[in-house]
PDB file of N, CA and C in Angstrom:
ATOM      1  N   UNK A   1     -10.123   5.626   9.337  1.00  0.00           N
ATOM      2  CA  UNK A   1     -10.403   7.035   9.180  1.00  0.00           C
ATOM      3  C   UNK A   1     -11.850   7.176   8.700  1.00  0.00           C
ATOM      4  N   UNK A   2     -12.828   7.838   9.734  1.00  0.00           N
ATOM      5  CA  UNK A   2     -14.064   8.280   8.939  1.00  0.00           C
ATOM      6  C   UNK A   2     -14.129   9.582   8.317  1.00  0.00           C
ATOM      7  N   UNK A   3     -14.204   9.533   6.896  1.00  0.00           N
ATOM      8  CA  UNK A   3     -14.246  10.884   5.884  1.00  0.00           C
ATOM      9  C   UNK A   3     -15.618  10.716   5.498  1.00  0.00           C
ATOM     10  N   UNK A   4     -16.832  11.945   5.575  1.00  0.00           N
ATOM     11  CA  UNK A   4     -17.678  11.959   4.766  1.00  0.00           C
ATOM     12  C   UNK A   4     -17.489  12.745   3.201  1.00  0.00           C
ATOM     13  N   UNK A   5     -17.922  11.200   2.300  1.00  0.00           N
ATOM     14  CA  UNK A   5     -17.615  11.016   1.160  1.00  0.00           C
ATOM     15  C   UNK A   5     -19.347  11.990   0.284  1.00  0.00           C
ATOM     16  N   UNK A   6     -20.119  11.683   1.288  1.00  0.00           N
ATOM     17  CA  UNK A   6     -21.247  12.741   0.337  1.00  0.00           C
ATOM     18  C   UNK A   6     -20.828  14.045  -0.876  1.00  0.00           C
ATOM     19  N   UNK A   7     -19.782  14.688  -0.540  1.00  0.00           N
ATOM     20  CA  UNK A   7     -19.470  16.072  -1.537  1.00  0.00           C
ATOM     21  C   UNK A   7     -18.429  16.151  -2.034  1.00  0.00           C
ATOM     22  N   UNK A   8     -18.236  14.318  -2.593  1.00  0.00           N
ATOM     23  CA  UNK A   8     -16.696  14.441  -3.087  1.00  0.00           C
ATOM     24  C   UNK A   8     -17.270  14.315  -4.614  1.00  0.00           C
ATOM     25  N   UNK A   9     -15.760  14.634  -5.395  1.00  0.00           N
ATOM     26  CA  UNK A   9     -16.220  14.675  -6.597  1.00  0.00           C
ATOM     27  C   UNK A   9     -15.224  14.013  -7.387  1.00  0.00           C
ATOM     28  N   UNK A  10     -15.682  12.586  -7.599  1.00  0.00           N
ATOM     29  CA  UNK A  10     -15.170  11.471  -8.402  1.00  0.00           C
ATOM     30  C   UNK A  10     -14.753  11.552  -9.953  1.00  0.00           C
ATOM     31  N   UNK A  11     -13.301  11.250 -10.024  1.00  0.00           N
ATOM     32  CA  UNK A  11     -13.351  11.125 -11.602  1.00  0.00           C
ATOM     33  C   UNK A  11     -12.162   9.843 -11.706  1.00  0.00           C
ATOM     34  N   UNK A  12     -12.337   9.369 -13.244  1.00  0.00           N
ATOM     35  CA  UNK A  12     -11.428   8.661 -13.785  1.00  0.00           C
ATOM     36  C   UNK A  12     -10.095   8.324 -14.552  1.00  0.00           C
ATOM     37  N   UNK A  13      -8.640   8.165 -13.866  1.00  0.00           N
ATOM     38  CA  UNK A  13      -8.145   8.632 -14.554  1.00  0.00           C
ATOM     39  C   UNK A  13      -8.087   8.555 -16.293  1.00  0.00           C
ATOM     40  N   UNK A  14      -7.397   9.635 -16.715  1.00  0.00           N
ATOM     41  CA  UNK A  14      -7.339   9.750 -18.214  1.00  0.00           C
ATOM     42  C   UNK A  14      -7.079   8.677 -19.244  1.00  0.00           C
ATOM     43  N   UNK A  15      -5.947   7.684 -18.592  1.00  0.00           N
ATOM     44  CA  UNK A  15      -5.914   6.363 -19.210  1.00  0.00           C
ATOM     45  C   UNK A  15      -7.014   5.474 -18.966  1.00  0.00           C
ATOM     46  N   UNK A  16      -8.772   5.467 -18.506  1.00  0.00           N
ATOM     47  CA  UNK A  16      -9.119   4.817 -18.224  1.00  0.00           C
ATOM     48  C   UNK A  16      -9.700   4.759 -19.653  1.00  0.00           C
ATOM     49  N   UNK A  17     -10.027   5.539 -20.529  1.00  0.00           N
ATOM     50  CA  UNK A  17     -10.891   5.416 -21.948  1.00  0.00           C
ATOM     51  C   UNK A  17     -12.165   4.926 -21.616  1.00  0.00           C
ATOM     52  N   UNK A  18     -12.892   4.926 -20.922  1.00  0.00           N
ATOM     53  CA  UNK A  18     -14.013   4.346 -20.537  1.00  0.00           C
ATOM     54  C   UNK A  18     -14.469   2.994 -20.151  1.00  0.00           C
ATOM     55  N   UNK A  19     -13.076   2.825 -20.250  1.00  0.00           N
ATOM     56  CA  UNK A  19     -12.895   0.882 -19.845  1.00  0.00           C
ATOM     57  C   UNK A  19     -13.810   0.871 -18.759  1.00  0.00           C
ATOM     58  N   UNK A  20     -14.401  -0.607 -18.958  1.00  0.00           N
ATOM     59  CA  UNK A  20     -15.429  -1.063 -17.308  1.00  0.00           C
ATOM     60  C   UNK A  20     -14.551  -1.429 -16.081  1.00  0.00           C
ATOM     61  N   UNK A  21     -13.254  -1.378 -16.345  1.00  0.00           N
ATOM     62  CA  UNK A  21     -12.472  -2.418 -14.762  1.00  0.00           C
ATOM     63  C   UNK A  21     -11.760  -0.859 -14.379  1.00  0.00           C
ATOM     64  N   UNK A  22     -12.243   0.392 -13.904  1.00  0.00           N
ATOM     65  CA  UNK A  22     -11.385   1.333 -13.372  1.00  0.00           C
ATOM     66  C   UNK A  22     -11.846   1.697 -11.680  1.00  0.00           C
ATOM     67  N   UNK A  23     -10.762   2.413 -11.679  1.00  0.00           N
ATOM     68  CA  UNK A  23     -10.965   2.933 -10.524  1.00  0.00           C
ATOM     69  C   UNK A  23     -11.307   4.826 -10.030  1.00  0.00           C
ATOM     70  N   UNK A  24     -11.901   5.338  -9.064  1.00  0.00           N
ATOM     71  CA  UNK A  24     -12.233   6.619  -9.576  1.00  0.00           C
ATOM     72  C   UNK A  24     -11.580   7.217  -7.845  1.00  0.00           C
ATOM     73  N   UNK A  25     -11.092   8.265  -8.035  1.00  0.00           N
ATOM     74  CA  UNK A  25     -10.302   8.870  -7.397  1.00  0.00           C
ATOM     75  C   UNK A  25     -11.115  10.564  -6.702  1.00  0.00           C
ATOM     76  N   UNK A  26     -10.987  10.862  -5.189  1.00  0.00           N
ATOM     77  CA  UNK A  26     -11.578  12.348  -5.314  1.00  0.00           C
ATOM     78  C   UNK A  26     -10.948  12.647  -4.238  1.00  0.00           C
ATOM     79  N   UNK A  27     -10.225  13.858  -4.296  1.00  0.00           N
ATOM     80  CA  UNK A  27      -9.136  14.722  -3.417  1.00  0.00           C
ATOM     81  C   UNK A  27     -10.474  15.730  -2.572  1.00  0.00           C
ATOM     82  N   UNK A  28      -9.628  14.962  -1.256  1.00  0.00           N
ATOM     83  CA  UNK A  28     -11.317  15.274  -0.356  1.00  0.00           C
ATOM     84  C   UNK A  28     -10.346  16.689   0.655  1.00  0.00           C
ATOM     85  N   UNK A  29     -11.013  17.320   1.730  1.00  0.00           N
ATOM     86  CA  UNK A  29      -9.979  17.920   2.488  1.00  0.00           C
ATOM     87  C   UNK A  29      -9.141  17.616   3.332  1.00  0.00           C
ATOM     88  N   UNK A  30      -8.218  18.477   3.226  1.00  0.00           N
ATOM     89  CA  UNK A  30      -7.021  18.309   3.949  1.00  0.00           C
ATOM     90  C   UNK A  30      -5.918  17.154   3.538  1.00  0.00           C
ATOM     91  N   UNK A  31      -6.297  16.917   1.672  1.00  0.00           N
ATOM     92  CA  UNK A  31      -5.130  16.407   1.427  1.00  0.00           C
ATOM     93  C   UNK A  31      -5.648  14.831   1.388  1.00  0.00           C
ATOM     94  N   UNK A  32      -6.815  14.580   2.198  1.00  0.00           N
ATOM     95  CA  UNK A  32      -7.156  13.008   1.719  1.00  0.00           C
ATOM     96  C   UNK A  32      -7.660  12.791   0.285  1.00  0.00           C
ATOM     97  N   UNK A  33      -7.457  10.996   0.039  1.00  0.00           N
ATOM     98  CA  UNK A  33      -7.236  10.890  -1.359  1.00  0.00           C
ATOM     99  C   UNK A  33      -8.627   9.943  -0.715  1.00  0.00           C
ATOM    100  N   UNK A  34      -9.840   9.545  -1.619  1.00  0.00           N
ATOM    101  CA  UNK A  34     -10.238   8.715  -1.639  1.00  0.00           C
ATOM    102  C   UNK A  34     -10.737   7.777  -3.045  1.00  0.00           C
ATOM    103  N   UNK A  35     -10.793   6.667  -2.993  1.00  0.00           N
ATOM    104  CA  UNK A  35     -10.552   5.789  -4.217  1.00  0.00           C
ATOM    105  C   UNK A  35     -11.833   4.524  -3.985  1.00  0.00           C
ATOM    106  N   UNK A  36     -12.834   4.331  -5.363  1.00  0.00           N
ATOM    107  CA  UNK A  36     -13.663   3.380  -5.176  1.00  0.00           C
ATOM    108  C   UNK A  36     -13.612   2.556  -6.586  1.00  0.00           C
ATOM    109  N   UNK A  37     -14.319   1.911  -6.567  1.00  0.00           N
ATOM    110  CA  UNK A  37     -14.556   1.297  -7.921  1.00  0.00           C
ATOM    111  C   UNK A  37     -15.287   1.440  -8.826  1.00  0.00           C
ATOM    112  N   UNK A  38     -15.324   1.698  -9.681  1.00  0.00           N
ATOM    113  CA  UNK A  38     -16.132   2.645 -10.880  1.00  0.00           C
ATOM    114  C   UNK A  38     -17.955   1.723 -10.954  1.00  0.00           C
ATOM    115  N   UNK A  39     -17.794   0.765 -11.003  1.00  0.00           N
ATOM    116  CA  UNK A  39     -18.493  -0.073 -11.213  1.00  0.00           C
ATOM    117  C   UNK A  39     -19.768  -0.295  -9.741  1.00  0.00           C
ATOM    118  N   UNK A  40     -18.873   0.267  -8.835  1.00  0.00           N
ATOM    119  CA  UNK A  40     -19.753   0.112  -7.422  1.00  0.00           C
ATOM    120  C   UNK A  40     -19.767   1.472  -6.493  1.00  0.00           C
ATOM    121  N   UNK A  41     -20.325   2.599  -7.848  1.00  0.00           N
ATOM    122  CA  UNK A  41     -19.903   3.918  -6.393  1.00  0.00           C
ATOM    123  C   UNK A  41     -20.788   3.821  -5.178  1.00  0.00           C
ATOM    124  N   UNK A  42     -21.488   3.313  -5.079  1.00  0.00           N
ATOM    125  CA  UNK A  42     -22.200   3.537  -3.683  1.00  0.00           C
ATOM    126  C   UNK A  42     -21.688   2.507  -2.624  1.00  0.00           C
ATOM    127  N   UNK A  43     -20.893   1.677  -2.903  1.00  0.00           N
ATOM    128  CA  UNK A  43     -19.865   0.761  -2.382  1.00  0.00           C
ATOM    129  C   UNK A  43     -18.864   1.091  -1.273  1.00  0.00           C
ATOM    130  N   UNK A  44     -17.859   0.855  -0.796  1.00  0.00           N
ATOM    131  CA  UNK A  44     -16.969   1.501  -0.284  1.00  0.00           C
ATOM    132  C   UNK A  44     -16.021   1.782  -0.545  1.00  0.00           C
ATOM    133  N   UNK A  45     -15.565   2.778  -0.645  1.00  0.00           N
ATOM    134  CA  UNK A  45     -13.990   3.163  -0.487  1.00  0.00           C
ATOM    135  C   UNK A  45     -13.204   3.026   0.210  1.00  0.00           C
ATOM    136  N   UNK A  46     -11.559   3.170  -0.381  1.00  0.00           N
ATOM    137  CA  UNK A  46     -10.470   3.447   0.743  1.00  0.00           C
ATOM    138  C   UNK A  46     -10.556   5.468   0.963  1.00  0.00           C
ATOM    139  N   UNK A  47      -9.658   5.347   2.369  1.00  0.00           N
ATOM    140  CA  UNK A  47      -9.232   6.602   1.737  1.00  0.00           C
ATOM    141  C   UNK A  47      -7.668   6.377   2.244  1.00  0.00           C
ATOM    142  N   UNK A  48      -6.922   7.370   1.749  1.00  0.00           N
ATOM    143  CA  UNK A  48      -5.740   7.644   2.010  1.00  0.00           C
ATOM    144  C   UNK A  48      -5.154   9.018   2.498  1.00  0.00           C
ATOM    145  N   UNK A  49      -4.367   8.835   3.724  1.00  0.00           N
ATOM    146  CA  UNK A  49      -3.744  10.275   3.795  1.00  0.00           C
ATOM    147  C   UNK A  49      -2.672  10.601   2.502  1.00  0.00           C
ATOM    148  N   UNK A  50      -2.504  11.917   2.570  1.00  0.00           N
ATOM    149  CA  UNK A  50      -1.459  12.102   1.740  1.00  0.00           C
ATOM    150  C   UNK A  50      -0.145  11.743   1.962  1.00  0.00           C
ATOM    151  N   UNK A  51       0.434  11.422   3.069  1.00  0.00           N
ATOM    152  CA  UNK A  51       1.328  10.916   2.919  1.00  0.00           C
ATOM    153  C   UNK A  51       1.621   9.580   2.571  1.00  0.00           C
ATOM    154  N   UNK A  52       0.413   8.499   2.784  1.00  0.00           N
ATOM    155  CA  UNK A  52      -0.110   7.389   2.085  1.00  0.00           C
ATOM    156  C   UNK A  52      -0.249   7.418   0.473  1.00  0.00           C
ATOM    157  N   UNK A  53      -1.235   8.160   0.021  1.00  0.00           N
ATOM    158  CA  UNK A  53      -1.573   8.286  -1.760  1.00  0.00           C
ATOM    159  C   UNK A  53      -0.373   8.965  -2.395  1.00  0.00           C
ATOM    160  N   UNK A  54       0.694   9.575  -1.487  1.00  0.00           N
ATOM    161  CA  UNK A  54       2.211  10.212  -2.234  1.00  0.00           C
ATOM    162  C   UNK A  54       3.574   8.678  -2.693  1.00  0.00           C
ATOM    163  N   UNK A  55       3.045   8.225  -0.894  1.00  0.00           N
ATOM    164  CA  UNK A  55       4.064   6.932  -0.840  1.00  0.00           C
ATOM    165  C   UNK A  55       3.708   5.591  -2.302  1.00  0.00           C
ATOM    166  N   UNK A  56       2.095   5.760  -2.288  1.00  0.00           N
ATOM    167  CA  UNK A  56       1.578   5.158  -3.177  1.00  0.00           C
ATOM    168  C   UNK A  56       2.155   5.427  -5.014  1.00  0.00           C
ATOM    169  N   UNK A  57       1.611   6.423  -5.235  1.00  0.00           N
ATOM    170  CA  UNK A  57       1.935   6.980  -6.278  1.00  0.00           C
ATOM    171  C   UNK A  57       3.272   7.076  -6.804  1.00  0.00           C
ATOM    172  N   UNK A  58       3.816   7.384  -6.009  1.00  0.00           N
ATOM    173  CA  UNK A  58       5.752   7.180  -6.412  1.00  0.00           C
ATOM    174  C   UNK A  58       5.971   5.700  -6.697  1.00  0.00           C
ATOM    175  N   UNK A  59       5.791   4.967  -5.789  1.00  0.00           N
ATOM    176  CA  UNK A  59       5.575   3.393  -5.969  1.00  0.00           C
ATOM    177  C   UNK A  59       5.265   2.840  -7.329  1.00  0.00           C
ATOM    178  N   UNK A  60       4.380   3.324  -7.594  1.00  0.00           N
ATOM    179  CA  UNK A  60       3.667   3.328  -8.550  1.00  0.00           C
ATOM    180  C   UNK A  60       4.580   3.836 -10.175  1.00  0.00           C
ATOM    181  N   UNK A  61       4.676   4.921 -10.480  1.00  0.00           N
ATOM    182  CA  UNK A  61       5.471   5.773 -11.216  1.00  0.00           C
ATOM    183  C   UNK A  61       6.801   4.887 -11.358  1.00  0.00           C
ATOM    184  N   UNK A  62       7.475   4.457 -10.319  1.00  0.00           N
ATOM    185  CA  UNK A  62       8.703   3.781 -10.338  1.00  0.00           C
ATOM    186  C   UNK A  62       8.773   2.153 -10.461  1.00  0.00           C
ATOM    187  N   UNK A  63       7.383   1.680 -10.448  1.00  0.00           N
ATOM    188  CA  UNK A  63       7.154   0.138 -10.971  1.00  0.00           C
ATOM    189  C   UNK A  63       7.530  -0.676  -9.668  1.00  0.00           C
ATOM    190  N   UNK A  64       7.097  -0.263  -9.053  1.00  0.00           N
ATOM    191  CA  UNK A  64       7.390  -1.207  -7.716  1.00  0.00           C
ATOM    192  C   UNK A  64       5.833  -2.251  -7.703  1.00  0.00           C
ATOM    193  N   UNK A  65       4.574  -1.529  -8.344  1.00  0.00           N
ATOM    194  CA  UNK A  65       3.477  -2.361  -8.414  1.00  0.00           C
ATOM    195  C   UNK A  65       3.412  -3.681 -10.009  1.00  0.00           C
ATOM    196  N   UNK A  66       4.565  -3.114 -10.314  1.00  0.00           N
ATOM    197  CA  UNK A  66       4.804  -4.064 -11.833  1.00  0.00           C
ATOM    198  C   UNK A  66       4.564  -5.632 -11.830  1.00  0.00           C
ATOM    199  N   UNK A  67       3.857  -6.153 -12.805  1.00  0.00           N
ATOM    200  CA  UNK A  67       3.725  -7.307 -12.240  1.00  0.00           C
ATOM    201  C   UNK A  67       5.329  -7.962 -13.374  1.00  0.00           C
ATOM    202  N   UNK A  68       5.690  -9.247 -12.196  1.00  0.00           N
ATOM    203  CA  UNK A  68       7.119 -10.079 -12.872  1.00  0.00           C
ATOM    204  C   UNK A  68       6.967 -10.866 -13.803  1.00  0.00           C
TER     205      UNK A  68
END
């Protein structure tokens, strides 16, 4: 998917406390999610559709990314 990322507007989530290892998140249009690394914004990103960053996030919330 090519999204131009020029007029997005990046932030961190709230649990990040300013830690150096985060990730930064910006709800672009039409529902895309895109995600880079705090440490490398001029780097690349993913992006995600929303039905991708929803499938993600639930995943997530419900510990399916938990490590064993």
């Amino acid at each position: 998917m090519n999204v131009d990322l020029t007029r997005a507007r990046w932030f961190k989530a709230s649990y990040s406390q300013g830690g150096e290892t985060c990730v930064e998140i910006a709800h672009l249009d039409g529902g895309v999610v895109g995600v880079r690394d705090s440490k490398d914004p001029t780097g690349p990103a993913l992006v995600f559709t929303p039905g991708e960053w929803d499938a993600f996030v639930s995943g997530a919330k419900d510990g399916e990314f938990d490590r064993p």
